[in-house]
PDB file of N, CA and C in Angstrom:
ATOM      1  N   UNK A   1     -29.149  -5.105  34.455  1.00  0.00           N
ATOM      2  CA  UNK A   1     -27.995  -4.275  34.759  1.00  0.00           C
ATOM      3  C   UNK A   1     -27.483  -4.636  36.148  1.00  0.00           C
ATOM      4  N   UNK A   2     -26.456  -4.801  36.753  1.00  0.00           N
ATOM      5  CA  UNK A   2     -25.839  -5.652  37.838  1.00  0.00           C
ATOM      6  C   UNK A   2     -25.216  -4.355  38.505  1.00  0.00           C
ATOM      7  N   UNK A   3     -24.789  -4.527  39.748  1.00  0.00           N
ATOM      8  CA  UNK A   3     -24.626  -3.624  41.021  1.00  0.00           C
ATOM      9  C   UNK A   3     -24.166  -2.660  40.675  1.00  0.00           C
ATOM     10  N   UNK A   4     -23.902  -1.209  41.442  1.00  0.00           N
ATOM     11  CA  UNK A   4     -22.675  -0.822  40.775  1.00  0.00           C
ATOM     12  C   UNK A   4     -21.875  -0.927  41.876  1.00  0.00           C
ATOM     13  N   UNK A   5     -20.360  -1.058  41.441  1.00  0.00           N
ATOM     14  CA  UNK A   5     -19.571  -1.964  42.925  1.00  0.00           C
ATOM     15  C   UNK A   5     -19.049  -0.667  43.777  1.00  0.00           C
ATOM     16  N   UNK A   6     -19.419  -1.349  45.192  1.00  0.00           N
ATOM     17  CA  UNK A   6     -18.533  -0.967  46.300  1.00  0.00           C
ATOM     18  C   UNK A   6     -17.483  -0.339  46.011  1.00  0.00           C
ATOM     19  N   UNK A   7     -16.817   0.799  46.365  1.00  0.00           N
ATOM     20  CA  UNK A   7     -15.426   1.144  46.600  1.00  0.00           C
ATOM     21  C   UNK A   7     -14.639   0.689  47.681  1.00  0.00           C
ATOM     22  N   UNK A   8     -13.684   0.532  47.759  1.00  0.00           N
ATOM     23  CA  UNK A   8     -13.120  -0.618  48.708  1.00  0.00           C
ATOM     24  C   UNK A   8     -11.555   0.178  48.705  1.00  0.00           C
ATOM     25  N   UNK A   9     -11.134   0.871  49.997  1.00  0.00           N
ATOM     26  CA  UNK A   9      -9.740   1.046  49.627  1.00  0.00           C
ATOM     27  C   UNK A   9      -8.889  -0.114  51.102  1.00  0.00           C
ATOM     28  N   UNK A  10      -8.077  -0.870  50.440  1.00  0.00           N
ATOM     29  CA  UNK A  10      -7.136  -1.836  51.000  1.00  0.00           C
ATOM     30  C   UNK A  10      -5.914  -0.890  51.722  1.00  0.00           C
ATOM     31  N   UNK A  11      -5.569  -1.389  52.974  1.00  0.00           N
ATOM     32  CA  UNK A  11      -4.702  -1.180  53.987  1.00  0.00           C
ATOM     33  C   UNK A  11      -3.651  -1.856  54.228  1.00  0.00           C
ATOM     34  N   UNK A  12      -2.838  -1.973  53.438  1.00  0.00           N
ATOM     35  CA  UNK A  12      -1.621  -2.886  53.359  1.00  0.00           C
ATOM     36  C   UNK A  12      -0.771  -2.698  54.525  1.00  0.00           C
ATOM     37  N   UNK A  13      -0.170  -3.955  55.787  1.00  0.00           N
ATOM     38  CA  UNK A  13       0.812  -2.919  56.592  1.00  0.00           C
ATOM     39  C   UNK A  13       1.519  -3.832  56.117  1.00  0.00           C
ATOM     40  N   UNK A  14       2.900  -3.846  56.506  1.00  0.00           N
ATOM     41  CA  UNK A  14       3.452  -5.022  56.451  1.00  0.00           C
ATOM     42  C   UNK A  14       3.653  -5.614  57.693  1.00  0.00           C
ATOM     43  N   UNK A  15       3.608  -6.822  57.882  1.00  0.00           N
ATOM     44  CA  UNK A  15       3.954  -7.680  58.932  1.00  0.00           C
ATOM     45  C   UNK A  15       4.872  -8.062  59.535  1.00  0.00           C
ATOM     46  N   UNK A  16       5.269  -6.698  60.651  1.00  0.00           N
ATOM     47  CA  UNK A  16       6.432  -6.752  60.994  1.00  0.00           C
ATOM     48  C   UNK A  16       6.345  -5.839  61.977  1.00  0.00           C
ATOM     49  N   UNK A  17       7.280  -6.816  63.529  1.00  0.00           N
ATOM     50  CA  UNK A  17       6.974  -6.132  64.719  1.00  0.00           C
ATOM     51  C   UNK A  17       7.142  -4.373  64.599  1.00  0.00           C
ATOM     52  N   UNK A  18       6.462  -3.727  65.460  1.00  0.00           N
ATOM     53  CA  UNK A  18       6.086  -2.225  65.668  1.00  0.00           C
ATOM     54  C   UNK A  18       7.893  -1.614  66.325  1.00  0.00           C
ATOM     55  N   UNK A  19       8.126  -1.002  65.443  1.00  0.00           N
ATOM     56  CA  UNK A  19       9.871  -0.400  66.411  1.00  0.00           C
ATOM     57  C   UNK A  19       9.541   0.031  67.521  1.00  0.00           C
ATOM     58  N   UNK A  20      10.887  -0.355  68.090  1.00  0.00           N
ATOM     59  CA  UNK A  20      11.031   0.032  69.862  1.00  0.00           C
ATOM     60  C   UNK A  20      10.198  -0.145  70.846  1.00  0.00           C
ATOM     61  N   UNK A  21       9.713  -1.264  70.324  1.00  0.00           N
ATOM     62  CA  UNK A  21       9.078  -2.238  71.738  1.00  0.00           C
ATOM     63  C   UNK A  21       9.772  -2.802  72.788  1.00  0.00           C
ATOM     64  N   UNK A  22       9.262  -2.733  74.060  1.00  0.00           N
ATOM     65  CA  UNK A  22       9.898  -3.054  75.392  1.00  0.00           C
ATOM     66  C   UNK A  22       9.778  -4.614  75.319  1.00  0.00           C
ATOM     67  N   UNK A  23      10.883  -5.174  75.911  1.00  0.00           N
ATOM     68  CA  UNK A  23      11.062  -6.605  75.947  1.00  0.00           C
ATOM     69  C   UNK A  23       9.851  -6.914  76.463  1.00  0.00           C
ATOM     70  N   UNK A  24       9.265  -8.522  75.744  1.00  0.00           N
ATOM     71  CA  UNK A  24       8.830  -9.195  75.960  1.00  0.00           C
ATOM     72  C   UNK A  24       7.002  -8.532  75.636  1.00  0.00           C
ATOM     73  N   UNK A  25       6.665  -7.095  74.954  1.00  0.00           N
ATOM     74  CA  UNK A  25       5.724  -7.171  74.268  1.00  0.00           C
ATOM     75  C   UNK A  25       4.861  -7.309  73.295  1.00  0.00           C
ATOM     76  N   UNK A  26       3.464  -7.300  73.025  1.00  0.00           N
ATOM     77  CA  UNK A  26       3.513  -7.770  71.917  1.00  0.00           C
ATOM     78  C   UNK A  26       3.762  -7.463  70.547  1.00  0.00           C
ATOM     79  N   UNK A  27       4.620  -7.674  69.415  1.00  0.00           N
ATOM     80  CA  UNK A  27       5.015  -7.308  68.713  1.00  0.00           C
ATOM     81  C   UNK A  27       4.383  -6.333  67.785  1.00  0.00           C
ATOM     82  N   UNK A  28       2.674  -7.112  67.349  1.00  0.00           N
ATOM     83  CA  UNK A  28       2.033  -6.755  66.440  1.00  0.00           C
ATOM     84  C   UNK A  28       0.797  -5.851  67.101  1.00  0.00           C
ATOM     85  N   UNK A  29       1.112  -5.263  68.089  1.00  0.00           N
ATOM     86  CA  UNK A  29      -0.443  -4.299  68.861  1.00  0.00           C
ATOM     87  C   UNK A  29      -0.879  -3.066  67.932  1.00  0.00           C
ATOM     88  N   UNK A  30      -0.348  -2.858  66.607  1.00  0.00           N
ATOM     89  CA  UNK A  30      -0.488  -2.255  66.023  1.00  0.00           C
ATOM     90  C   UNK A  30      -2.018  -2.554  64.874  1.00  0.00           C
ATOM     91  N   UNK A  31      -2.187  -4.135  65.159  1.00  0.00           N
ATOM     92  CA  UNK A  31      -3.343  -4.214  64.438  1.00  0.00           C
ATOM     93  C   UNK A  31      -4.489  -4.181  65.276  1.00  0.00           C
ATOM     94  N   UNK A  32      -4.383  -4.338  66.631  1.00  0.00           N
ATOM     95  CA  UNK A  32      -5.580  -4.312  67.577  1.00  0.00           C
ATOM     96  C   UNK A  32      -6.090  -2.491  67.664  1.00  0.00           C
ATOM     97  N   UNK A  33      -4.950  -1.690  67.607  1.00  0.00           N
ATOM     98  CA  UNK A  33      -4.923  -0.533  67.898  1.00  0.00           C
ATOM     99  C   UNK A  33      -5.522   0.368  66.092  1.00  0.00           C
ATOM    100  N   UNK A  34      -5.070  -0.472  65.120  1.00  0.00           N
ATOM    101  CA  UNK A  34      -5.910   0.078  63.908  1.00  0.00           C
ATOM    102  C   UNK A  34      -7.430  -0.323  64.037  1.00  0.00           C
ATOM    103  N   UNK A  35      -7.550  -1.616  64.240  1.00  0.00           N
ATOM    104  CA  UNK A  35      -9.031  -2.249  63.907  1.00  0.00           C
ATOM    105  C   UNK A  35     -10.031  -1.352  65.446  1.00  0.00           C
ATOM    106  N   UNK A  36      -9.418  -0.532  66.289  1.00  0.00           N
ATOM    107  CA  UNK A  36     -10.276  -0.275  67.119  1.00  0.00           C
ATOM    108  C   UNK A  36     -10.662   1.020  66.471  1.00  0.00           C
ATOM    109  N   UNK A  37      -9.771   2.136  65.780  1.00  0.00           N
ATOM    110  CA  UNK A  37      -9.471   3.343  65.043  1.00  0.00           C
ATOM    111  C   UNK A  37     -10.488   3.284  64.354  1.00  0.00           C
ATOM    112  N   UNK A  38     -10.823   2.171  63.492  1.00  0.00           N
ATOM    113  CA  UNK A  38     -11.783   1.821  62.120  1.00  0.00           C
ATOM    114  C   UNK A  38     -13.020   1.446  62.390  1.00  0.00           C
ATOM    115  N   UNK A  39     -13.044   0.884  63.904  1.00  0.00           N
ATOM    116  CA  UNK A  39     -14.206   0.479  64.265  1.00  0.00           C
ATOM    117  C   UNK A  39     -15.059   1.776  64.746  1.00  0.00           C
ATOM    118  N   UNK A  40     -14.312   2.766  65.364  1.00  0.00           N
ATOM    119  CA  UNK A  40     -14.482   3.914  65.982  1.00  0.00           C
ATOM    120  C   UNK A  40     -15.170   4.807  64.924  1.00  0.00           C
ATOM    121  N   UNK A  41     -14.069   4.998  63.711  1.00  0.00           N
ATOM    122  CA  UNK A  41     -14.909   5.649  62.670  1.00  0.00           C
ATOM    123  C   UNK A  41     -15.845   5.171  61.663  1.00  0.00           C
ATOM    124  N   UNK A  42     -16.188   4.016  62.189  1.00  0.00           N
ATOM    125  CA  UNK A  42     -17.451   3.429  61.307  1.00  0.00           C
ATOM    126  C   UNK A  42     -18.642   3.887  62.909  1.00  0.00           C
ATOM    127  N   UNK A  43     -18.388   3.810  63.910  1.00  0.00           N
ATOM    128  CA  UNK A  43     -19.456   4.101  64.430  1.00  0.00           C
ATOM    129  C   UNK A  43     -19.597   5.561  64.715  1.00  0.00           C
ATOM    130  N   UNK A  44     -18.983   6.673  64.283  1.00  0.00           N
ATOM    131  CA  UNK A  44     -19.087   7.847  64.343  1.00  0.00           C
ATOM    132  C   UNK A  44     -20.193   7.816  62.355  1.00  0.00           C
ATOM    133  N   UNK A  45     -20.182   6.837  61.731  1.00  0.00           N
ATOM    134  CA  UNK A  45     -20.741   6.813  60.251  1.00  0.00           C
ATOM    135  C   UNK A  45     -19.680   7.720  59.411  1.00  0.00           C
ATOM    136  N   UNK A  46     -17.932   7.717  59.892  1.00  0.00           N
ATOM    137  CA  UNK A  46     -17.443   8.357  59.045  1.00  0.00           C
ATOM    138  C   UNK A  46     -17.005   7.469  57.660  1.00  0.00           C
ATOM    139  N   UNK A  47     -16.965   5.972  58.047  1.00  0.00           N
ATOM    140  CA  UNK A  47     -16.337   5.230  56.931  1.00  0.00           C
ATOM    141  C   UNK A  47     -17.219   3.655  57.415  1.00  0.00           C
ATOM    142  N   UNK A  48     -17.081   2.946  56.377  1.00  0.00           N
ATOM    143  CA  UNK A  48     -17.247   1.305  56.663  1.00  0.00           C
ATOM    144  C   UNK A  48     -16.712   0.777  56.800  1.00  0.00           C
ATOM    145  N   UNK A  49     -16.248  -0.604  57.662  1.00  0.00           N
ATOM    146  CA  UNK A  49     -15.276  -2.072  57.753  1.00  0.00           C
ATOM    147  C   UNK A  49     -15.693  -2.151  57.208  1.00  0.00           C
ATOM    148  N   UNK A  50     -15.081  -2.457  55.916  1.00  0.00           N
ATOM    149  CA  UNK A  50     -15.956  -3.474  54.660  1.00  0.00           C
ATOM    150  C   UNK A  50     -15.526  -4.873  55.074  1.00  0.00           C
ATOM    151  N   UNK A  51     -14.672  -5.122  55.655  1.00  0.00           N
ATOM    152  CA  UNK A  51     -14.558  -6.590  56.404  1.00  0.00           C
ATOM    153  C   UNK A  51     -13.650  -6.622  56.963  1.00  0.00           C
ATOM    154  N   UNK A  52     -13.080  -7.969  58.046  1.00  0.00           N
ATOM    155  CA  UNK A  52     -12.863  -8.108  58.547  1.00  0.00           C
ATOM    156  C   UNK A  52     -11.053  -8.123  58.373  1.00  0.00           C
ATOM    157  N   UNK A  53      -9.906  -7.671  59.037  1.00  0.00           N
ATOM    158  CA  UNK A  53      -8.857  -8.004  58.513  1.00  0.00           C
ATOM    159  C   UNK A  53      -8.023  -8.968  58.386  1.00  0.00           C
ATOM    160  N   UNK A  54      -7.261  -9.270  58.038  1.00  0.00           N
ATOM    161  CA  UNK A  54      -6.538 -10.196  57.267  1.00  0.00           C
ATOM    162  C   UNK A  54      -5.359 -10.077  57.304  1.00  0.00           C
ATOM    163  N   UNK A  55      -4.246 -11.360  57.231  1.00  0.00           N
ATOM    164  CA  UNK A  55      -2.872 -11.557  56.724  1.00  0.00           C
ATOM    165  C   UNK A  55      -3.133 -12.131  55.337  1.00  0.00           C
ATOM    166  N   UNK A  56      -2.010 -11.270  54.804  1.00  0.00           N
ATOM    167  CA  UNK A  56      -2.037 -11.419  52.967  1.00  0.00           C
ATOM    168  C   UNK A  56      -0.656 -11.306  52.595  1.00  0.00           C
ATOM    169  N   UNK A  57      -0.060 -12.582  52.045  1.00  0.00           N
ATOM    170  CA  UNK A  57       1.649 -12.734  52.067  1.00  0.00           C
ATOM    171  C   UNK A  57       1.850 -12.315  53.279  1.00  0.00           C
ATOM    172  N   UNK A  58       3.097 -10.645  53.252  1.00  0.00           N
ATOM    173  CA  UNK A  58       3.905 -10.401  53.905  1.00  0.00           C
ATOM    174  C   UNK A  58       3.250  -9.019  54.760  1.00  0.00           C
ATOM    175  N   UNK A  59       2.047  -9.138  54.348  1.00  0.00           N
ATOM    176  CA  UNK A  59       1.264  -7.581  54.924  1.00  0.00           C
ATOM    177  C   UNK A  59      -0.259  -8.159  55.676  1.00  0.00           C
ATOM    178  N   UNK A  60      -0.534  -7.281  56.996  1.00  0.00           N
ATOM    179  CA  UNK A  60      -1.696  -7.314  57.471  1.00  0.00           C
ATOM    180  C   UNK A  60      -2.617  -6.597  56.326  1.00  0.00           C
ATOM    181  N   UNK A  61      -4.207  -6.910  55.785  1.00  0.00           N
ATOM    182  CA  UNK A  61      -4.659  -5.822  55.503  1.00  0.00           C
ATOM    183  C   UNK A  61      -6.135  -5.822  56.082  1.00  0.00           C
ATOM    184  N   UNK A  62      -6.256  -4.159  55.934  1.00  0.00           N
ATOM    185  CA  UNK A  62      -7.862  -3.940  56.642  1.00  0.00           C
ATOM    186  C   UNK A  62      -8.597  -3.064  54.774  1.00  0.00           C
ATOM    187  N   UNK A  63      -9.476  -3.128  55.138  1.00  0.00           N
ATOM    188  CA  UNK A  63     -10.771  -2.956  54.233  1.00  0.00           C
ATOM    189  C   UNK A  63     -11.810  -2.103  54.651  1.00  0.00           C
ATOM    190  N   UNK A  64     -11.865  -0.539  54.278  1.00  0.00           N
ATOM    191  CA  UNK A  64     -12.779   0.515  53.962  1.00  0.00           C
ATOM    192  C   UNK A  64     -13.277   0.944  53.046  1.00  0.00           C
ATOM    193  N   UNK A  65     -14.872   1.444  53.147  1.00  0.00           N
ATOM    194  CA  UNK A  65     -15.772   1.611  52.070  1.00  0.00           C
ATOM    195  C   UNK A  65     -16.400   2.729  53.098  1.00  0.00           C
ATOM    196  N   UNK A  66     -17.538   2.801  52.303  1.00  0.00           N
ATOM    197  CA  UNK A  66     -18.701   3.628  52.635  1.00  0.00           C
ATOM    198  C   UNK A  66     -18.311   4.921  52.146  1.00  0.00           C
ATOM    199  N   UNK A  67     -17.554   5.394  51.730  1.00  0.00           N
ATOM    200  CA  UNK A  67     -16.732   7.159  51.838  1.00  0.00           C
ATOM    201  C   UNK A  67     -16.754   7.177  50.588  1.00  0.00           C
ATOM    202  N   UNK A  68     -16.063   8.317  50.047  1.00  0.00           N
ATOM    203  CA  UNK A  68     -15.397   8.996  48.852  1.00  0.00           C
ATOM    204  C   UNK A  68     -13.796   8.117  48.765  1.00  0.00           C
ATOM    205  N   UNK A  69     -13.391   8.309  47.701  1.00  0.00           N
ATOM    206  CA  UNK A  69     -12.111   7.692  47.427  1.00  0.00           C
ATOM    207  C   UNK A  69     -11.054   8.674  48.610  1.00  0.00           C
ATOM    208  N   UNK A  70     -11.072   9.942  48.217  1.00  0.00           N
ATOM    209  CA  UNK A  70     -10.136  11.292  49.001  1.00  0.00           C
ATOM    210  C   UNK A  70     -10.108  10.691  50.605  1.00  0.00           C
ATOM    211  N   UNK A  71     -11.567  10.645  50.979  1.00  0.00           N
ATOM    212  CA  UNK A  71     -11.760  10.187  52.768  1.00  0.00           C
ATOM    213  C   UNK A  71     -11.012   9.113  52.931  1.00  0.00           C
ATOM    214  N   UNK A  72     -11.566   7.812  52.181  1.00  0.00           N
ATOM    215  CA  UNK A  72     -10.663   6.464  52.486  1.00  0.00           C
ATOM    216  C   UNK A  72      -9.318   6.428  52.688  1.00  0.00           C
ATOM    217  N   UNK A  73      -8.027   7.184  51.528  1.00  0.00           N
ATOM    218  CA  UNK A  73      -7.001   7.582  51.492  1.00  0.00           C
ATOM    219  C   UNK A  73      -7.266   7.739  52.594  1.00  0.00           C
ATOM    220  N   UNK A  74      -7.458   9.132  53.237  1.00  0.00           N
ATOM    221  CA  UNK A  74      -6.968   9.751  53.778  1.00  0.00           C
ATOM    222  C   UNK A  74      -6.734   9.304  55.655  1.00  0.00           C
ATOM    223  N   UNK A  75      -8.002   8.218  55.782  1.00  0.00           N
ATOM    224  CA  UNK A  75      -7.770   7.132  56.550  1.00  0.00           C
ATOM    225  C   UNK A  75      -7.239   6.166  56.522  1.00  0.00           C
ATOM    226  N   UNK A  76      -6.449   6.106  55.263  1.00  0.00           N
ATOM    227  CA  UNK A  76      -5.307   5.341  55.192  1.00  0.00           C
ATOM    228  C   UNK A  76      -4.150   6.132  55.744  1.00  0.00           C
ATOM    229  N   UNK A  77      -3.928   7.235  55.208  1.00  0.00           N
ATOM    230  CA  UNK A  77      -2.991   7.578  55.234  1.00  0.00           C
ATOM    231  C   UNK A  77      -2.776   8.172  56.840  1.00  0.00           C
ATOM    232  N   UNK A  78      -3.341   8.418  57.593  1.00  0.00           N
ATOM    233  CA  UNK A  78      -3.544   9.143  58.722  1.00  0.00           C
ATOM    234  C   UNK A  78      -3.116   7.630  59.707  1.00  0.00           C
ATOM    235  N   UNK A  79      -3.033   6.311  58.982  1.00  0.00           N
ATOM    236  CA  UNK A  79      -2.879   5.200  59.388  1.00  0.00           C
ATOM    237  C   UNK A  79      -1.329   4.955  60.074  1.00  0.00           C
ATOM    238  N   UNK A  80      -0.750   5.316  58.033  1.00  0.00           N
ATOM    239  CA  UNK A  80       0.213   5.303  57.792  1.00  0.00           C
ATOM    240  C   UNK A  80       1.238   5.815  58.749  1.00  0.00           C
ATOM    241  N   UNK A  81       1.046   7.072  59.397  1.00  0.00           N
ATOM    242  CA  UNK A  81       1.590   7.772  60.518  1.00  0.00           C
ATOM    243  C   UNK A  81       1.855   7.572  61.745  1.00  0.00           C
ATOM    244  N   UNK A  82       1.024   6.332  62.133  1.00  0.00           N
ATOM    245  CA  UNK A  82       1.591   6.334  63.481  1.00  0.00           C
ATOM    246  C   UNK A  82       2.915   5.714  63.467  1.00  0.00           C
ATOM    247  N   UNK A  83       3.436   5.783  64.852  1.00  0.00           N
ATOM    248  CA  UNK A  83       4.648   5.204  65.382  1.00  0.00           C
ATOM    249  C   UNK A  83       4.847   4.232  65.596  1.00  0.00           C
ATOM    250  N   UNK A  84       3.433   3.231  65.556  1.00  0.00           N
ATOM    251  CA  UNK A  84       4.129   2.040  65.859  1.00  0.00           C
ATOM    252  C   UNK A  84       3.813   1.430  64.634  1.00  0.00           C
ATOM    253  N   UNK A  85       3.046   1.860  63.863  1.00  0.00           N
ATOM    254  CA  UNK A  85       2.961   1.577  62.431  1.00  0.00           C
ATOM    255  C   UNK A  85       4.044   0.977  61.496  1.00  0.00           C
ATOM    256  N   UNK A  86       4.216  -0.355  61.266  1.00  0.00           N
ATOM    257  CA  UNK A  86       5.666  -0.186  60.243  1.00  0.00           C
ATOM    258  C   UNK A  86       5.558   0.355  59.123  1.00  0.00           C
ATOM    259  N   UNK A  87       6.582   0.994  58.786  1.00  0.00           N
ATOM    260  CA  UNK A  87       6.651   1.395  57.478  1.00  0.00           C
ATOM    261  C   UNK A  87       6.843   1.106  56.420  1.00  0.00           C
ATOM    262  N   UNK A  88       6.110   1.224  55.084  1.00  0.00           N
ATOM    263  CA  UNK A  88       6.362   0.510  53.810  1.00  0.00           C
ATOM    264  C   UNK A  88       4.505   0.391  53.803  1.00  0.00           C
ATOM    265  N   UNK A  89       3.372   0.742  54.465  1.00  0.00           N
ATOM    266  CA  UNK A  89       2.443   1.003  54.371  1.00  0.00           C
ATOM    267  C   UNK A  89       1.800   1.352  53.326  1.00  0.00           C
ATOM    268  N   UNK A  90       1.008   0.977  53.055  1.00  0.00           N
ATOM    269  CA  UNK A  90       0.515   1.387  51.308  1.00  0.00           C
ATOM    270  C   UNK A  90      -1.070   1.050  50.956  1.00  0.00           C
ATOM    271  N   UNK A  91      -2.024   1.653  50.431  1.00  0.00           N
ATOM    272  CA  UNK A  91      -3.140   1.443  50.088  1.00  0.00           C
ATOM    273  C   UNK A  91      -3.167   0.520  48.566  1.00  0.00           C
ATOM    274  N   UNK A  92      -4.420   0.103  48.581  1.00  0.00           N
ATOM    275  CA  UNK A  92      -4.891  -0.390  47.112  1.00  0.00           C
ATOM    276  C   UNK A  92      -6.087   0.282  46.774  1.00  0.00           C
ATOM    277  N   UNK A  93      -6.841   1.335  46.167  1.00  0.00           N
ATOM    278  CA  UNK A  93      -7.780   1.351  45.598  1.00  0.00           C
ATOM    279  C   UNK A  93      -8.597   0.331  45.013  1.00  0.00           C
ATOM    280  N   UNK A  94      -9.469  -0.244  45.178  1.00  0.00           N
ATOM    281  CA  UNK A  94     -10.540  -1.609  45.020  1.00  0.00           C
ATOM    282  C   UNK A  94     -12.176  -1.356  44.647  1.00  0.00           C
ATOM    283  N   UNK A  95     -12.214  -2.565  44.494  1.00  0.00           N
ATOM    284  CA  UNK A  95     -14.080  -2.670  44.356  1.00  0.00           C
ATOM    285  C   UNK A  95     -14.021  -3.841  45.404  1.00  0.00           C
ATOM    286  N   UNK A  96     -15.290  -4.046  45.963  1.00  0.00           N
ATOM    287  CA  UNK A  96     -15.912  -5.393  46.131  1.00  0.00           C
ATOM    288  C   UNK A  96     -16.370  -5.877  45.089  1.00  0.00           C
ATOM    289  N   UNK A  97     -15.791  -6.233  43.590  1.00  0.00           N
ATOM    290  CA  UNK A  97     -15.894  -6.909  43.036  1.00  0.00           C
ATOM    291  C   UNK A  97     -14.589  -7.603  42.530  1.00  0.00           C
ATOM    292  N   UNK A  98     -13.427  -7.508  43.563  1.00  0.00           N
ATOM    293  CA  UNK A  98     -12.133  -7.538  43.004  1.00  0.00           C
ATOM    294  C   UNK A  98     -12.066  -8.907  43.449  1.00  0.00           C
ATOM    295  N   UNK A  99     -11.434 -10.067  42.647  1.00  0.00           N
ATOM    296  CA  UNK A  99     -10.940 -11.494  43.133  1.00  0.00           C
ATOM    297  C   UNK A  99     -10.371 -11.344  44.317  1.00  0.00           C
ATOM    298  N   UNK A 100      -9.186 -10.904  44.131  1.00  0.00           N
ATOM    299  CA  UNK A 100      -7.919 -11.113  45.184  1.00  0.00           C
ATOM    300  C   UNK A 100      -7.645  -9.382  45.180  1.00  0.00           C
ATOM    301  N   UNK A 101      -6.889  -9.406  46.892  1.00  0.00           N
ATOM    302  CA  UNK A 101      -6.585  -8.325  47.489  1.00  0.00           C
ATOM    303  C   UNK A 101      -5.436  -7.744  46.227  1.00  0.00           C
ATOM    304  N   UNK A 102      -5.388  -6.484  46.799  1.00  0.00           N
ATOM    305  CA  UNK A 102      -3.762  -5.722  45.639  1.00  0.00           C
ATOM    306  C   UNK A 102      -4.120  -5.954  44.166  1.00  0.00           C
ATOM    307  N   UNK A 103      -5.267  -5.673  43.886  1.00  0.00           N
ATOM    308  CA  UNK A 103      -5.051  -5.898  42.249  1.00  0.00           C
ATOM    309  C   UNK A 103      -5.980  -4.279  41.946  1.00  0.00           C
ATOM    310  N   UNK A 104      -6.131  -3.614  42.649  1.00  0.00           N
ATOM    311  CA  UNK A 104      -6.579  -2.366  41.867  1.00  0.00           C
ATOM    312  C   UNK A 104      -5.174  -1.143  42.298  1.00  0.00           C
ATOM    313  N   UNK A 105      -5.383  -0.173  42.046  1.00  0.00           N
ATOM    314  CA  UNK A 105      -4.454   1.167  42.240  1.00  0.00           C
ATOM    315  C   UNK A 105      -3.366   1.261  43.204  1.00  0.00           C
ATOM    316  N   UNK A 106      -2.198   1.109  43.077  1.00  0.00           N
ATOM    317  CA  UNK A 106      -1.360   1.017  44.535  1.00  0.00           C
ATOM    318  C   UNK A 106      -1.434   2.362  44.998  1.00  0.00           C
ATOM    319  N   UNK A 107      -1.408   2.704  46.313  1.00  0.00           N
ATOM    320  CA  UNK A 107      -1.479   4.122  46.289  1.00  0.00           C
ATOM    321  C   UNK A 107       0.117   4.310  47.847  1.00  0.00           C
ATOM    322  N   UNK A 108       1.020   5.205  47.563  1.00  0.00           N
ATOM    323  CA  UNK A 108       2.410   5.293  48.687  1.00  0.00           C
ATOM    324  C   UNK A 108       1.660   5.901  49.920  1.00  0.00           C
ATOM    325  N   UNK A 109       1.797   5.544  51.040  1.00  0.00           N
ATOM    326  CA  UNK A 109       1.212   6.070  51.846  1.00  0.00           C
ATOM    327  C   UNK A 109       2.512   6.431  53.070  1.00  0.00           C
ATOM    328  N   UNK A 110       2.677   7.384  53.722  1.00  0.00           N
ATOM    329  CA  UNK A 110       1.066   8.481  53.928  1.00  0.00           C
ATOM    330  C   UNK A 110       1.429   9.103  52.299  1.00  0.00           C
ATOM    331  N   UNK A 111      -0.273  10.098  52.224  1.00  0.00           N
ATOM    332  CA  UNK A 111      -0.246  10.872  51.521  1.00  0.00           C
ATOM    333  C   UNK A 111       0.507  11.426  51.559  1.00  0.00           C
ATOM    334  N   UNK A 112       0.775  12.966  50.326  1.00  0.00           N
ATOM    335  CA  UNK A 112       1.577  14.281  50.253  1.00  0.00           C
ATOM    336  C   UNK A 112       0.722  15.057  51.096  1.00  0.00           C
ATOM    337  N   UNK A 113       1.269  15.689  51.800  1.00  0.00           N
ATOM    338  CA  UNK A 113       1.109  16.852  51.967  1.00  0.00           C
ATOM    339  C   UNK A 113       0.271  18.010  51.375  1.00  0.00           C
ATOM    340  N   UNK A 114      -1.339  18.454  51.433  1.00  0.00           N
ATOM    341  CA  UNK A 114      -1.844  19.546  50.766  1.00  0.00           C
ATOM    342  C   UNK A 114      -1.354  20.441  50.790  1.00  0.00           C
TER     343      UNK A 114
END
């Protein structure tokens, strides 16, 4: 009987400078400023880097596990919100058993509203 797989929810941003940046900064500080967020809540043991992030086509993406499906969202979605965040942000629901990124659940991010 073989593993049972990882949950894996994907962090789609798209790749595209952060609005209303002051001349001459850097465009994309929005991924240094997520991957520190993720690093933060993997060492509080709220979630996992399931790895390392990535450019994929037209979107940065990052990779969380360790949680419930609801938590992961919801660190997606809490993603989704910032300001310098571009928008069009979107999760994938996944396994670590998935080939290629974006092939499980698209999910609109941010969440609704409870």
């Amino acid at each position: 009987m073989g593993a049972v797989p990882v949950l894996v929810v994907e962090i789609h941003v798209p790749l595209l400078p952060a609005p209303n940046l002051p001349e001459g900064a850097y465009p994309f500080a929005w991924i240094e400023e997520i991957e520190d967020f993720l690093s933060d809540l993997e060492g509080q043991g709220d979630v996992e880097v399931f790895d390392d992030g990535e450019e994929h086509e037209d979107a940065y993406v990052f990779f969380v596990a360790g949680a419930g499906e609801e938590e992961l969202l919801a660190v997606a979605s809490h993603v989704a919100t910032w300001d310098a965040v571009p928008a069009g942000t979107f999760a994938v629901v996944s396994d670590d058993g998935a080939e290629e990124f974006g092939l499980g659940r698209r999910v609109a991010l941010p969440l609704p509203a409870a």
